[in-house]
Each structure stands twice: as C-alpha cells, then as structure tokens.
Protein backbone atom coordinates (compact mmCIF):
# COMPACT_ATOMS: atom_id res chain seq x y z
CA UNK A 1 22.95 -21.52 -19.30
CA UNK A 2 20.88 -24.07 -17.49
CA UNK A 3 17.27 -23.26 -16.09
CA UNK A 4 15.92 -25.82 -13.51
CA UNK A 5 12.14 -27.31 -13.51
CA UNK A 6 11.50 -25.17 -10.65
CA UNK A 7 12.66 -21.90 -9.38
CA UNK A 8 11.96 -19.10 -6.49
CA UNK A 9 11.83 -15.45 -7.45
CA UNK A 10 11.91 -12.88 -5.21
CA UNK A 11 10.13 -9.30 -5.78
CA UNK A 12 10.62 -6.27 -4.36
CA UNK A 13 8.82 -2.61 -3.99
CA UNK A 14 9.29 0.36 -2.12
CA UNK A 15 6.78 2.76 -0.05
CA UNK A 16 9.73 5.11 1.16
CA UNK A 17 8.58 4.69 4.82
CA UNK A 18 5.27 4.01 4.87
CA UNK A 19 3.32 0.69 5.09
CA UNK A 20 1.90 -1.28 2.47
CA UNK A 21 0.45 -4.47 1.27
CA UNK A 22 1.80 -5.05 -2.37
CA UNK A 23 -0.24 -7.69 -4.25
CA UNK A 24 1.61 -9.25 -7.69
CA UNK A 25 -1.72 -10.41 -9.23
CA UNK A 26 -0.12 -11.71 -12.64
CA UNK A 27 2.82 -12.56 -13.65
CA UNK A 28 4.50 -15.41 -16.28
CA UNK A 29 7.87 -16.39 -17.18
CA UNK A 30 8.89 -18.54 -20.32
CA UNK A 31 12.60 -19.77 -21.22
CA UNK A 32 13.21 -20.35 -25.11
CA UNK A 33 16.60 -21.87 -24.22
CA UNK A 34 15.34 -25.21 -25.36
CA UNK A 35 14.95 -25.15 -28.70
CA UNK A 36 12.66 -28.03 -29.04
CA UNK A 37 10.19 -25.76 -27.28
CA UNK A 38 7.63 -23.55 -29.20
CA UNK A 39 7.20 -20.43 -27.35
CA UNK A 40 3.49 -19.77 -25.88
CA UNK A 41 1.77 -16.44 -25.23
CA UNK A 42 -0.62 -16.26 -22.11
CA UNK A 43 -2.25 -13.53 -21.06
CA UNK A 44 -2.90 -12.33 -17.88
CA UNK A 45 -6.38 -14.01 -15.79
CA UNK A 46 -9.45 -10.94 -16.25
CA UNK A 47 -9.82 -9.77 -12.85
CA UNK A 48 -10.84 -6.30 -11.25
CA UNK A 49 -9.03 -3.90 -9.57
CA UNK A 50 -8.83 -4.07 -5.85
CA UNK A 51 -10.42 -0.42 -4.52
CA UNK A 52 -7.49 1.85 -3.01
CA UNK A 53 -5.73 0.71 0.48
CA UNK A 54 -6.24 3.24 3.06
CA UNK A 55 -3.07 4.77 4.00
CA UNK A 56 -1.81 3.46 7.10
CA UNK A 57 -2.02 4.70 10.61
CA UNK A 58 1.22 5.40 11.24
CA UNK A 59 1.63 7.59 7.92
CA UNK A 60 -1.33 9.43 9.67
CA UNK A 61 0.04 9.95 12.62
CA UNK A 62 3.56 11.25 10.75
CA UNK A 63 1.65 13.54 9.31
CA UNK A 64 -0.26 15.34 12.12
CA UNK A 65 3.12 15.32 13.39
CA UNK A 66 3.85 17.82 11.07
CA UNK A 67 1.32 19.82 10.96
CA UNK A 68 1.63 20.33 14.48
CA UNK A 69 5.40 21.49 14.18
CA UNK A 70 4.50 23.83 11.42
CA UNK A 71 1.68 25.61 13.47
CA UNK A 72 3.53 25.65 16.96
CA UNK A 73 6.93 27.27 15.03
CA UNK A 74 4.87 29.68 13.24
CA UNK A 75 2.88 30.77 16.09
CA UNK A 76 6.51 30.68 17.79
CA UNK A 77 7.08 33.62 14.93
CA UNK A 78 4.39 35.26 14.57
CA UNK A 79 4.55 36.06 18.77
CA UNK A 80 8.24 36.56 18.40
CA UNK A 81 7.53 39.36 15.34
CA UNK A 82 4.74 40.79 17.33
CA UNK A 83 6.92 41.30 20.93
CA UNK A 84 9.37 42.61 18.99
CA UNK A 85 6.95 45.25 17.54
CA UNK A 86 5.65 46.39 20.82
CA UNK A 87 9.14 46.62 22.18
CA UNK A 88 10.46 49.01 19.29
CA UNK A 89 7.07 50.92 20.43
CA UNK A 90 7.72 51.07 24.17
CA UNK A 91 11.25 52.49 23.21
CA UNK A 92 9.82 55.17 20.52
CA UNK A 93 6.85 56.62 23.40
C-alpha cells in the first residue's frame, strides 16, 4: 500500500434537514507502514468548548409550521364533534 506526503480527506455529518455549522477542531492521522518510523502519540490542542449554535431559522419556522397544523386540525375536530352533537340534539327535541 503506498501513502503519499500529502493527502485530502473529506468529512461528512448529518443534521437530517436542518442547518448547521460543523466545526472538526482536532483531528491526527499517523501511517506505521514505514517501518523505519517510530510511531508518535499527540494529543489533541486544550481548547474550550464553543457555547451551543442557535438552531436555525428555518428549523423555526418548520416548526411553527406544525404547530399551526396541529391546532387548526384539532379545532377542525373539536367543531366537527361539537356540530355533530347539536345535530343529534335538534333531531331528539
């Protein structure tokens, strides 16, 4: 197997949808193909954690969205049940 002096690697991460900014804020790679090469440990830079993204606008909006379809189908229902009600009590009088 042969391993050039330089390389590209890709990453990749999903958010199912919504927006996100995905941050790779360590990361090391050795090859102990050569033999004439003592394998070194690093360890990852000290740093602190970045505070929690806010969720995106559009992930905001989604979910209004469906809020607002819940509450207009249950209304939808409930006024539905409730005619039906005071039909069956028209018919009984």
């Amino acid at each position: 197997m042969y391993v050039n002096d330089s390389m590209y690697v890709g990453f990749s991460r999903s958010t199912q949808g919504r927006t996100k900014v995905h941050n790779v804020k360590w990361w090391d790679f050795n090859s102990f193909l050569d033999s004439s090469v003592t394998p070194t440990t690093t360890s990852p830079p000290s740093t602190t954690l970045a505070p929690r993204q806010k969720e995106s606008k559009s992930f905001r909006k989604g979910i209004v969205g469906v809020v607002a379809r819940v509450v207009t189908i249950c209304t939808f229902v409930i006024a539905l049940y409730w005619c039906m009600i005071w039909m069956h009590l028209m018919k009984v009088k």
